[in-house]
N, C-alpha and C. Protein backbone atom coordinates (compact mmCIF):
# COMPACT_ATOMS: atom_id res chain seq x y z
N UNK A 1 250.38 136.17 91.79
CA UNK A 1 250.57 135.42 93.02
C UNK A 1 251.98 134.86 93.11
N UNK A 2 252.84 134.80 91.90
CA UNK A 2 253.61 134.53 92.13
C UNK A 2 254.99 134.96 92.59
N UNK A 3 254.76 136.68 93.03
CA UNK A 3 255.30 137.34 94.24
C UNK A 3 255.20 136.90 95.31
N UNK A 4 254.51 136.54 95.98
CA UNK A 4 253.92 136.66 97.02
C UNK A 4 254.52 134.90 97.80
N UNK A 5 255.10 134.95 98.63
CA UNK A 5 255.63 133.74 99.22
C UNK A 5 254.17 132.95 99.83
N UNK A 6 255.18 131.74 100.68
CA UNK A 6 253.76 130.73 100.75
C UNK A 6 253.63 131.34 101.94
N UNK A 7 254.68 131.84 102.96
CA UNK A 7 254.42 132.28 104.29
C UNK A 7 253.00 133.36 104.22
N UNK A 8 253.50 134.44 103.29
CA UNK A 8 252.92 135.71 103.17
C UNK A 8 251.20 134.84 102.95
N UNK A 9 251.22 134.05 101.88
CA UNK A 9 249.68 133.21 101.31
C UNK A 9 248.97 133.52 102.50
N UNK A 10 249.92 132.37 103.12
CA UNK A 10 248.99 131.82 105.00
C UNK A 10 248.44 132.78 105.61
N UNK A 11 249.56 133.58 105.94
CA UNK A 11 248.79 134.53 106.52
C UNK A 11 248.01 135.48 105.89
N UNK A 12 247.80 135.80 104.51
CA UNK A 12 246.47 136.63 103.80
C UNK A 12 245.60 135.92 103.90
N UNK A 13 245.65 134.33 103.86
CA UNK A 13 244.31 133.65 104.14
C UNK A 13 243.45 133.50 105.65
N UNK A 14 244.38 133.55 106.45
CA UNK A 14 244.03 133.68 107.76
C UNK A 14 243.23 134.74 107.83
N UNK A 15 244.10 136.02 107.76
CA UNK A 15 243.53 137.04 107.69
C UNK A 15 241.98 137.34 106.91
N UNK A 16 242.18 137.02 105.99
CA UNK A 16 240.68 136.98 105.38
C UNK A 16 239.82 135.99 105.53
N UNK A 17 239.63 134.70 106.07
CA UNK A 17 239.44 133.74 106.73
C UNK A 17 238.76 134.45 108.21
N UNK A 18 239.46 135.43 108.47
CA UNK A 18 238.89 135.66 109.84
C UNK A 18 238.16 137.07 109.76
N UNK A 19 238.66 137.96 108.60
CA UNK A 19 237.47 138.92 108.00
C UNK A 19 235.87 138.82 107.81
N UNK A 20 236.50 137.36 106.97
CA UNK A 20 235.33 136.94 106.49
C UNK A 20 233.85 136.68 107.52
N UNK A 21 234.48 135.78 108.81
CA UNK A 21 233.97 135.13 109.85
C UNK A 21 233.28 136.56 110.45
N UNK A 22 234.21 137.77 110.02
CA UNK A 22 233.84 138.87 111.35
C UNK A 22 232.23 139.79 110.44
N UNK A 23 232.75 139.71 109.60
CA UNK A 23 231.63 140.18 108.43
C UNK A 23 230.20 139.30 108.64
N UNK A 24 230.31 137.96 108.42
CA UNK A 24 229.27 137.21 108.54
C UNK A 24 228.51 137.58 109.95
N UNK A 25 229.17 137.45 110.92
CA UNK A 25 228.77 137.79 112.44
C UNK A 25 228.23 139.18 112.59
N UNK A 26 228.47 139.86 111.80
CA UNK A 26 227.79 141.13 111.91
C UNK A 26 227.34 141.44 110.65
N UNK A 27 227.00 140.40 109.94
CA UNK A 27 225.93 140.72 108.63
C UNK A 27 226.78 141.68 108.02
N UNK A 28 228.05 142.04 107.87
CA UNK A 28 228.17 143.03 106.83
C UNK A 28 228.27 142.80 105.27
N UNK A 29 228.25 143.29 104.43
CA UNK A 29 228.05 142.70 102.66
C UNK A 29 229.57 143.24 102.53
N UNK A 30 229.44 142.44 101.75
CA UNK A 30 231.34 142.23 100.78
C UNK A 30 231.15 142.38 99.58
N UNK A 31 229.86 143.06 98.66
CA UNK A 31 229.74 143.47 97.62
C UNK A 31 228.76 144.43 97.47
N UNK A 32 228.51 145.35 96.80
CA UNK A 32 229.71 145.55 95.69
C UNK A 32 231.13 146.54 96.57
N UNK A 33 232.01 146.77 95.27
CA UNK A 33 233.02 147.44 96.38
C UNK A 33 232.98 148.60 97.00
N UNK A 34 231.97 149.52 96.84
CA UNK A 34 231.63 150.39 97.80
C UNK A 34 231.54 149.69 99.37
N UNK A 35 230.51 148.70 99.26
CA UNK A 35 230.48 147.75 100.66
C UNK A 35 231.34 147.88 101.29
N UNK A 36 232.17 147.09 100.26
CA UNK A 36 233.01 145.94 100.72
C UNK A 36 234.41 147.38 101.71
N UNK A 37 234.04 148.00 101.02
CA UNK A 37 234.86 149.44 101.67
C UNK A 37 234.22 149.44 102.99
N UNK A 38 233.27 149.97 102.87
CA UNK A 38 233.04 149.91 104.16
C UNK A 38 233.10 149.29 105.16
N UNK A 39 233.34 147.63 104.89
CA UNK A 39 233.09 146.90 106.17
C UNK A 39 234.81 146.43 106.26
N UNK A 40 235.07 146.64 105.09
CA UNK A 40 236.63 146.78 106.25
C UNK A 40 237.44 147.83 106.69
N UNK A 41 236.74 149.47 106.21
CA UNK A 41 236.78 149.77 107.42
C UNK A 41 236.36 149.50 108.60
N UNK A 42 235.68 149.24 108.85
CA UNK A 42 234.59 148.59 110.15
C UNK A 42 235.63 147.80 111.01
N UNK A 43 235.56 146.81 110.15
CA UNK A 43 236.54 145.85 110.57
C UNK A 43 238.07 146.49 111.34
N UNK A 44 238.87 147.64 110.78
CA UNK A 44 239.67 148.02 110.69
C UNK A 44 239.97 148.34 112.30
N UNK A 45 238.37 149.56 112.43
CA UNK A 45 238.40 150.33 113.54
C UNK A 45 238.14 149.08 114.72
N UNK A 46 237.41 147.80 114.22
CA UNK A 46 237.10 147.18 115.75
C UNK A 46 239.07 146.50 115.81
N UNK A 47 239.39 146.49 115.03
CA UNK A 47 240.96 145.49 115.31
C UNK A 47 241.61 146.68 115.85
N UNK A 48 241.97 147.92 115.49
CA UNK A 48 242.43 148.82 116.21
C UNK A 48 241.99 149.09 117.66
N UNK A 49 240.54 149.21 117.88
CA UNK A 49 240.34 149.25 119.21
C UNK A 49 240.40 148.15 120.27
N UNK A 50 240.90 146.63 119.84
CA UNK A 50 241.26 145.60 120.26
C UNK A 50 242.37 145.33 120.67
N UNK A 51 243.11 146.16 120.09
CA UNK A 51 244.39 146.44 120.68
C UNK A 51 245.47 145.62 119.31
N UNK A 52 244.81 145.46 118.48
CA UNK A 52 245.58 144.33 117.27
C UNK A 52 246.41 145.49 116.49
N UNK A 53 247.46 144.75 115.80
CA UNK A 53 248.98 145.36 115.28
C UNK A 53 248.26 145.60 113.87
N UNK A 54 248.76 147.01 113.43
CA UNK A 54 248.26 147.53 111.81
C UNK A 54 248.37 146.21 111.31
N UNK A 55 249.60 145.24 111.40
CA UNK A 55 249.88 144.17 110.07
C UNK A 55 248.56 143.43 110.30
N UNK A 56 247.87 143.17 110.81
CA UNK A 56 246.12 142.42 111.01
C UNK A 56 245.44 142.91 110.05
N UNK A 57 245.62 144.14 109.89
CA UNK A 57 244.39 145.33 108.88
C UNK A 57 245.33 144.83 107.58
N UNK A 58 246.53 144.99 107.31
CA UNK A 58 247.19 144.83 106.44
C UNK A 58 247.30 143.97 105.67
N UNK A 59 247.62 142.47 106.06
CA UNK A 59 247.32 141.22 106.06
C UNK A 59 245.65 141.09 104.90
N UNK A 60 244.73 141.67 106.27
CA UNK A 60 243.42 141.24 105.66
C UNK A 60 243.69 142.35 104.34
N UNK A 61 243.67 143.32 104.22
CA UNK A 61 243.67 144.56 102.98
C UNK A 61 244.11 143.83 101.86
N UNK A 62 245.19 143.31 102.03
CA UNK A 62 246.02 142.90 100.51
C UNK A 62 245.66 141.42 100.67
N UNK A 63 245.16 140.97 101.43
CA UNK A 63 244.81 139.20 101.55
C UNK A 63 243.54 139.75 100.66
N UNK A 64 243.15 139.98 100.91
CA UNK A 64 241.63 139.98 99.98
C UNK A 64 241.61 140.88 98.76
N UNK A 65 242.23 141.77 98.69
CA UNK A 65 242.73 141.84 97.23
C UNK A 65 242.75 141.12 96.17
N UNK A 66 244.38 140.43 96.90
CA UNK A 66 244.65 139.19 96.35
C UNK A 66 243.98 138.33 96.15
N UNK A 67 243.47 137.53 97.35
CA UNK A 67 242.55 136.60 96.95
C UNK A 67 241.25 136.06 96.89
N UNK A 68 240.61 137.25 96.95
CA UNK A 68 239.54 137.76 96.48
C UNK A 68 238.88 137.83 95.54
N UNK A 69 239.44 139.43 95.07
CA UNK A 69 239.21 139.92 94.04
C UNK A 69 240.35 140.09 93.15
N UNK A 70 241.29 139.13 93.27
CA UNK A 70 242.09 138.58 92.05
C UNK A 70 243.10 139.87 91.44
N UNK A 71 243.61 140.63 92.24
CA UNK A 71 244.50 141.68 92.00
C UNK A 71 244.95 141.92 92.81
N UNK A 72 246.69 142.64 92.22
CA UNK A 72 247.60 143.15 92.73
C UNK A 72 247.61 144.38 92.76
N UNK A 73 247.04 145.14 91.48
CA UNK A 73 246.75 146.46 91.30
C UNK A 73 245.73 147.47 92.14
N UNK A 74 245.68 148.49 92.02
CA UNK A 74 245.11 149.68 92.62
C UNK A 74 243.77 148.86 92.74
N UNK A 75 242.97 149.15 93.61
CA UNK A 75 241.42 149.02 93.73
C UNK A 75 240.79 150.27 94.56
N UNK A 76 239.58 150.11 94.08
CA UNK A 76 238.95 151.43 94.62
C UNK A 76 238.50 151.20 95.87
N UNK A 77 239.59 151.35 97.39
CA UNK A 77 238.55 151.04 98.71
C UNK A 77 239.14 152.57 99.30
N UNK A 78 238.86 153.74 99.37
CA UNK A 78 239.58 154.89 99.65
C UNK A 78 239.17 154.74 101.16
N UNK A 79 237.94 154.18 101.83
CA UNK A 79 237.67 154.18 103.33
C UNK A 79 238.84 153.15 104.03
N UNK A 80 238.97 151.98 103.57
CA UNK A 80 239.52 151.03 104.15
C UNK A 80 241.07 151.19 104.50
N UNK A 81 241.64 152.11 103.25
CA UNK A 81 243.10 152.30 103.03
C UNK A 81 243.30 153.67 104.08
N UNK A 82 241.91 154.84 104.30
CA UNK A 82 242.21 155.96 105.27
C UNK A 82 242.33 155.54 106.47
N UNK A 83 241.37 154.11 107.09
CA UNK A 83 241.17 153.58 108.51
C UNK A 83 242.58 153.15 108.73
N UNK A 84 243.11 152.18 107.71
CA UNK A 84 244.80 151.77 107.53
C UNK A 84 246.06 152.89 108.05
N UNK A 85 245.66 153.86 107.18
CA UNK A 85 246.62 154.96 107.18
C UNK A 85 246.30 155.43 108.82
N UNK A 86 244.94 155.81 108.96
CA UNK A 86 245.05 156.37 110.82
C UNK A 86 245.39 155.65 111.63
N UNK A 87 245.58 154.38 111.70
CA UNK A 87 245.78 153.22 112.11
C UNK A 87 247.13 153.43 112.52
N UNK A 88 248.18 153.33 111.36
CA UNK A 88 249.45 153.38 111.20
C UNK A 88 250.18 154.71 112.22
N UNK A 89 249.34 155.73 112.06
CA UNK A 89 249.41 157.27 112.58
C UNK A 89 249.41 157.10 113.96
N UNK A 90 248.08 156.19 114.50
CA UNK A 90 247.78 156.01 115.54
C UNK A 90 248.23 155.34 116.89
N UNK A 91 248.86 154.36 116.19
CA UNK A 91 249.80 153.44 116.23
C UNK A 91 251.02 152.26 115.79
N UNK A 92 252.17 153.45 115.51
CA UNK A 92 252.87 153.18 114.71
C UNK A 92 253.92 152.06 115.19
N UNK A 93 254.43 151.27 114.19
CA UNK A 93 255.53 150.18 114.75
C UNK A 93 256.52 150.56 115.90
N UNK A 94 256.42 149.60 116.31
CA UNK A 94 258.16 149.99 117.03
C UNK A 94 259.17 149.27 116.49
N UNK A 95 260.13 149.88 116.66
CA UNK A 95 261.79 150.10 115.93
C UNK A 95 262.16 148.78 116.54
N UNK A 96 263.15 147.83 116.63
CA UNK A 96 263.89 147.09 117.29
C UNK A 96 265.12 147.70 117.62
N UNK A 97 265.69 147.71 118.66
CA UNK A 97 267.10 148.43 118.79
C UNK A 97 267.90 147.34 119.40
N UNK A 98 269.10 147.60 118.53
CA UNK A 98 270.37 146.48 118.08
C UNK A 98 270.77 146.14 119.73
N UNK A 99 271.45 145.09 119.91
CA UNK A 99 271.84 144.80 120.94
C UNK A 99 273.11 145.56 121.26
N UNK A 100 273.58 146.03 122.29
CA UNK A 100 274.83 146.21 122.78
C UNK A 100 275.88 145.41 122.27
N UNK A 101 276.73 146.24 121.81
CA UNK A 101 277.96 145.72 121.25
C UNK A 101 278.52 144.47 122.45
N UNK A 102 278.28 145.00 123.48
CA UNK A 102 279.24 144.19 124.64
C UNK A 102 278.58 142.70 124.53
N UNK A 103 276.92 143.12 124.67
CA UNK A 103 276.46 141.82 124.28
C UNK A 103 276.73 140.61 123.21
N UNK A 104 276.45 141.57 122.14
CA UNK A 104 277.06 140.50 120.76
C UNK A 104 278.24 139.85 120.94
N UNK A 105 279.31 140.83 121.80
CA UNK A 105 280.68 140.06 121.64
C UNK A 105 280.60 138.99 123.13
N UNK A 106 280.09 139.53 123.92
CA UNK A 106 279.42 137.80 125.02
C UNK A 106 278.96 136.84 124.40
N UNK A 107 277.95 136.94 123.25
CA UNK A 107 277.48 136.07 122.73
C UNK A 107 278.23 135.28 121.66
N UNK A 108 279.31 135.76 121.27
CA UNK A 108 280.10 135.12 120.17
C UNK A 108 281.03 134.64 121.02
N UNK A 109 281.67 135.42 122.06
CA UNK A 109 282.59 134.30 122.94
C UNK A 109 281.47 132.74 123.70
N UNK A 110 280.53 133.25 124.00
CA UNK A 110 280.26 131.84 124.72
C UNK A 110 279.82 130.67 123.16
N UNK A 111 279.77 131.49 122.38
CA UNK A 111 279.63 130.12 121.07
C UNK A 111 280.81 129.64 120.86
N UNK A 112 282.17 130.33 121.10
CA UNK A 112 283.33 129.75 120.37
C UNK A 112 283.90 129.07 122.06
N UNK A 113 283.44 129.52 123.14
CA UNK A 113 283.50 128.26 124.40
C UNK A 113 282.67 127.05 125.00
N UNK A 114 281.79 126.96 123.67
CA UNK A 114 280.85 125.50 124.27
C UNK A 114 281.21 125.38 122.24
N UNK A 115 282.47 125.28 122.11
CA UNK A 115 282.77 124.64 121.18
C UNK A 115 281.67 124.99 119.11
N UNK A 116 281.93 126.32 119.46
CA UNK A 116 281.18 126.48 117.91
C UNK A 116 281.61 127.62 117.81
N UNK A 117 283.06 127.94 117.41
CA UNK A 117 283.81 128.86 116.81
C UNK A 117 283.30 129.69 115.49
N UNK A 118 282.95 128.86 114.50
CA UNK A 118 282.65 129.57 113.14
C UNK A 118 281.09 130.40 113.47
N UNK A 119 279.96 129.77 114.46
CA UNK A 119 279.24 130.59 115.07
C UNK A 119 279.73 132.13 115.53
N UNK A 120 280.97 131.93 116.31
CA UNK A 120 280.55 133.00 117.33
C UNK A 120 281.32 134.13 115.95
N UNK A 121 282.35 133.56 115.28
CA UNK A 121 282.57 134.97 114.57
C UNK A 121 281.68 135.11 113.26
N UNK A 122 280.89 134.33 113.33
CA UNK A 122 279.57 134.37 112.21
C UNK A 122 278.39 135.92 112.74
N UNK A 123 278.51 135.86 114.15
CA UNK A 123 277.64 136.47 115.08
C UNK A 123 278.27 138.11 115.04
N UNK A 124 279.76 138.22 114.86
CA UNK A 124 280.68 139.18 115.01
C UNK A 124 280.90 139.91 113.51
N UNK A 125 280.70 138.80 112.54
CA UNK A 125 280.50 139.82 111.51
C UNK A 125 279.64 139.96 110.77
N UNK A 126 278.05 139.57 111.11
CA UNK A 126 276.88 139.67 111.00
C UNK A 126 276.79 141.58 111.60
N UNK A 127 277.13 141.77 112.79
CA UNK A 127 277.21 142.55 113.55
C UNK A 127 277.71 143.88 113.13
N UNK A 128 279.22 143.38 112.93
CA UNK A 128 280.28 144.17 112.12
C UNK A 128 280.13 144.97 110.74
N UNK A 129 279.59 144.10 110.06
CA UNK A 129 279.08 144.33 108.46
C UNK A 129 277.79 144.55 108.03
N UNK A 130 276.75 144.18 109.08
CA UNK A 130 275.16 144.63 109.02
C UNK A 130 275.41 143.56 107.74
N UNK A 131 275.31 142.15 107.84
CA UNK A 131 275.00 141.17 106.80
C UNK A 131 273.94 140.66 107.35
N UNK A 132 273.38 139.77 106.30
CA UNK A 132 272.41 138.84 106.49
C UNK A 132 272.43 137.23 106.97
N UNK A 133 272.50 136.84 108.08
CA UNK A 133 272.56 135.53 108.16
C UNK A 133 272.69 134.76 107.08
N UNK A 134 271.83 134.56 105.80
CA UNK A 134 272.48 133.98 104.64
C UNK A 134 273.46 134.12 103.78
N UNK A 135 273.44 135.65 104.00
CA UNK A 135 275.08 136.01 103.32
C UNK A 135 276.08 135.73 104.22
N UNK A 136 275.89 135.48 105.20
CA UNK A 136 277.32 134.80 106.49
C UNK A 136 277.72 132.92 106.02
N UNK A 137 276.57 132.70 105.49
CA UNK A 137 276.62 131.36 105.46
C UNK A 137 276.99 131.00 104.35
N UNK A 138 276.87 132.47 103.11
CA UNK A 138 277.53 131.66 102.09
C UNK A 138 279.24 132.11 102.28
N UNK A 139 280.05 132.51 103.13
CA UNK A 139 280.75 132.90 102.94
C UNK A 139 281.69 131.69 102.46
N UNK A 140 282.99 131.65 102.18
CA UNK A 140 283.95 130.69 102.47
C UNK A 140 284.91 131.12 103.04
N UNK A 141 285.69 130.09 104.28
CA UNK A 141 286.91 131.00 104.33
C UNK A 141 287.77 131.76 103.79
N UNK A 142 288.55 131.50 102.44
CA UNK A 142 289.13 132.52 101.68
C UNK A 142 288.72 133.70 101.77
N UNK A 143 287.41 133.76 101.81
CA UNK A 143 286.88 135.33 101.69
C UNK A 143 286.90 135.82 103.04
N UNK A 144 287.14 135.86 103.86
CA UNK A 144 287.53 136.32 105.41
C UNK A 144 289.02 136.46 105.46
N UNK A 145 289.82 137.14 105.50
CA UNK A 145 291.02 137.28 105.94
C UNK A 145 291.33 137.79 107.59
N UNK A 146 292.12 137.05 108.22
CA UNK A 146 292.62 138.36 108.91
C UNK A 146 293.44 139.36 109.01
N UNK A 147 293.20 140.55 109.74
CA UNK A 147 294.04 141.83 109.72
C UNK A 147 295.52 141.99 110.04
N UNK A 148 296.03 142.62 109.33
CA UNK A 148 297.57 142.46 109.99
C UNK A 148 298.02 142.63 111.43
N UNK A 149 297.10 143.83 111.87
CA UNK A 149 297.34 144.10 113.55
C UNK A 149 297.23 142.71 113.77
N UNK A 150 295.91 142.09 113.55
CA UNK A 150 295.33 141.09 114.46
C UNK A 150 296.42 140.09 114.18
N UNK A 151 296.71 139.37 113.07
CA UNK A 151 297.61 138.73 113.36
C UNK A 151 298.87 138.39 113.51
N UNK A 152 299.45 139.89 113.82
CA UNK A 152 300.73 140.15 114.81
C UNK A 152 300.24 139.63 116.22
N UNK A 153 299.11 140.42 116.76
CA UNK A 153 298.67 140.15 118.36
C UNK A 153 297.73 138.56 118.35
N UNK A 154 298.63 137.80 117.78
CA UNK A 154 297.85 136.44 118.45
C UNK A 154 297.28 135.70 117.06
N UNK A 155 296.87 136.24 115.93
CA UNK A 155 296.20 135.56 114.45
C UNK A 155 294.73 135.35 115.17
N UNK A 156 294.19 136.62 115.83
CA UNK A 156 292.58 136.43 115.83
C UNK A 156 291.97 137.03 115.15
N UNK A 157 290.90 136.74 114.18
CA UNK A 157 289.99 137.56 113.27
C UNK A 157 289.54 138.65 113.62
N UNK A 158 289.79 139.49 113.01
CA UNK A 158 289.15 140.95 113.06
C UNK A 158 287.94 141.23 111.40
N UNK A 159 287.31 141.80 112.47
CA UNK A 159 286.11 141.93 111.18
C UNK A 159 285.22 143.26 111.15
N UNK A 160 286.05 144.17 111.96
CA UNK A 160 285.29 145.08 111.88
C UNK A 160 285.72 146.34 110.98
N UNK A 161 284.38 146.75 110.49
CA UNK A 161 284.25 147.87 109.68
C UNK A 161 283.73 148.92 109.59
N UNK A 162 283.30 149.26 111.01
CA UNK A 162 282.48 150.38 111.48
C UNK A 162 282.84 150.99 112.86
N UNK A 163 282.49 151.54 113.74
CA UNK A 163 282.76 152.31 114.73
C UNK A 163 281.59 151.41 115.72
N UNK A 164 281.86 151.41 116.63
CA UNK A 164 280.90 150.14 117.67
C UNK A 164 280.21 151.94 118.38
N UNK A 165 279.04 151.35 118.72
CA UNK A 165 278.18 152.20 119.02
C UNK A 165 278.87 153.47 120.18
N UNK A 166 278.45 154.45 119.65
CA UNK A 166 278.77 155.69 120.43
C UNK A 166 279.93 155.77 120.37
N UNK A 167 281.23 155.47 119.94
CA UNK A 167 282.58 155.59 120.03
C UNK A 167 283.29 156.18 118.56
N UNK A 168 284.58 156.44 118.53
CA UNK A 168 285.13 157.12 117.25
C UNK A 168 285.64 155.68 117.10
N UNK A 169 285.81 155.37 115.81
CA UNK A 169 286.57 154.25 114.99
C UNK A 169 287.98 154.14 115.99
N UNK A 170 287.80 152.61 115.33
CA UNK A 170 289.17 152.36 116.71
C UNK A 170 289.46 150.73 115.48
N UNK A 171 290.91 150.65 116.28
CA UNK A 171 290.83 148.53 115.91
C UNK A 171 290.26 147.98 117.15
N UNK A 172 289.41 147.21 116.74
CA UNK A 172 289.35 146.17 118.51
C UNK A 172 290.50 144.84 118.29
N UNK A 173 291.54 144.74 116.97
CA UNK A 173 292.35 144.12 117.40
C UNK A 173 291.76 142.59 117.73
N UNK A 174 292.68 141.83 118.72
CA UNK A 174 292.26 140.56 119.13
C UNK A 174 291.26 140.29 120.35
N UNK A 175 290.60 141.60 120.65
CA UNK A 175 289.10 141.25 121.67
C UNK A 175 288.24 141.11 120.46
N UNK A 176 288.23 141.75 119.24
CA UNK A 176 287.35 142.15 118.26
C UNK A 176 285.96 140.29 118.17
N UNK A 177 286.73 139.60 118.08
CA UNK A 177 285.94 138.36 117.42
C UNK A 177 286.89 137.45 118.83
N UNK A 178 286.11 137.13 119.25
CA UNK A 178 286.32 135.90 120.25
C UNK A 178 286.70 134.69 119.51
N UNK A 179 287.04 134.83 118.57
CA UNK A 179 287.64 132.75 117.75
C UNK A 179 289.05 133.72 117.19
N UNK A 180 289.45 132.82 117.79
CA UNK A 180 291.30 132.66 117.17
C UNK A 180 290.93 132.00 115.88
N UNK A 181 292.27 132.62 114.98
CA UNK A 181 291.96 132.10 113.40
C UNK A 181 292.62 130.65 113.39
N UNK A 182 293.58 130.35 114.05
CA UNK A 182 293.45 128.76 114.47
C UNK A 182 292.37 128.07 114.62
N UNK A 183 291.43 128.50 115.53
CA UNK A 183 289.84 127.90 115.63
C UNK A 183 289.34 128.22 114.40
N UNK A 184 289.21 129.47 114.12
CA UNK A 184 288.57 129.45 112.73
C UNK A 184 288.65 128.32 111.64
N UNK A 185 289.98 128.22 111.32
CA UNK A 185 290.94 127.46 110.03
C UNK A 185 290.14 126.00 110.76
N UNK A 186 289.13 125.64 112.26
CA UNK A 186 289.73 124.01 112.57
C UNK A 186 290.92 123.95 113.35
N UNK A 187 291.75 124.35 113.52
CA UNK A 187 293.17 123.80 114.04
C UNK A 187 293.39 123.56 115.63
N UNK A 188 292.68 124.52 115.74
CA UNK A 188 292.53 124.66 117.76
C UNK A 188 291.52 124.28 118.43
């Protein structure tokens, strides 16, 4: 259990919390594990035809595993894990697709014009570098430089390291990051 975060807990308990409730309501048995196979498949197919997201089936699957039947390891439910798998087949995630470059860089200029500079190029090389919000935050300035183009044309941060969507590699120079390294440093 001590993988397993407190977020992840909550929601395996929910999840099985509300297994549990769905089992009782329709008399199904939760032992032995042949059953217990079966009724979450059961379970599986009524959340799928409800219109509910695989992570519901998922949730409950490894929620009750876990805290259940007291393992992380393999268990024998081969029905519950096939309803899972058609599930997944059936209806598979959707992707998130990244925002428009044009956007991100709107959004980092209006942070560094209602006064939150280290935001907006926090936003620009989150973007730039495919980092993690916490790795942006541990940065320190030292570790950011700016580019020589950039600070010939004005000393604005440049942070890019990739090709902005659909285009051949280019500098974006001083549009690149909407905060002047004056703002950056504090100074402006």
């Amino acid at each position: 259990m001590a993988t397993v975060t407190g977020g992840t807990l909550e929601r395996y308990a929910t999840a099985v919390h509300e297994f549990e409730t769905y089992a009782k309501e329709k008399r199904l048995p939760l032992q032995p594990l042949p059953r217990l196979d079966d009724s979450l498949s059961l379970y599986f197919v009524d959340l799928y035809d409800d219109g509910f997201g695989v992570w519901e089936g998922r949730n409950a699957f490894y929620g009750y595993k876990l805290l259940k039947l007291k393992t992380t390891g393999k268990v024998d439910l081969p029905k519950a894990l096939a309803s899972l798998k058609g599930w997944t087949k059936r209806a598979p995630g959707r992707m998130r697709l990244p925002l428009p470059d044009i956007i991100v860089d709107d959004i980092a200029l209006d942070l560094v014009e209602h006064g939150n500079p280290l935001m907006g190029a926090a936003v620009e090389i989150q973007t730039d570098t495919y980092t993690r919000p916490s790795e942006v935050v541990g940065l320190r300035q030292g570790q950011i430089l700016p580019p020589a183009l950039a600070a010939k044309l004005g000393a604005h941060l440049a942070s890019s390291s990739r090709p902005r969507s659909g285009t051949r590699p280019r500098r974006r120079a001083a549009r690149t990051t909407a905060c002047s390294w004056a703002t950056w440093r504090g100074r402006g």
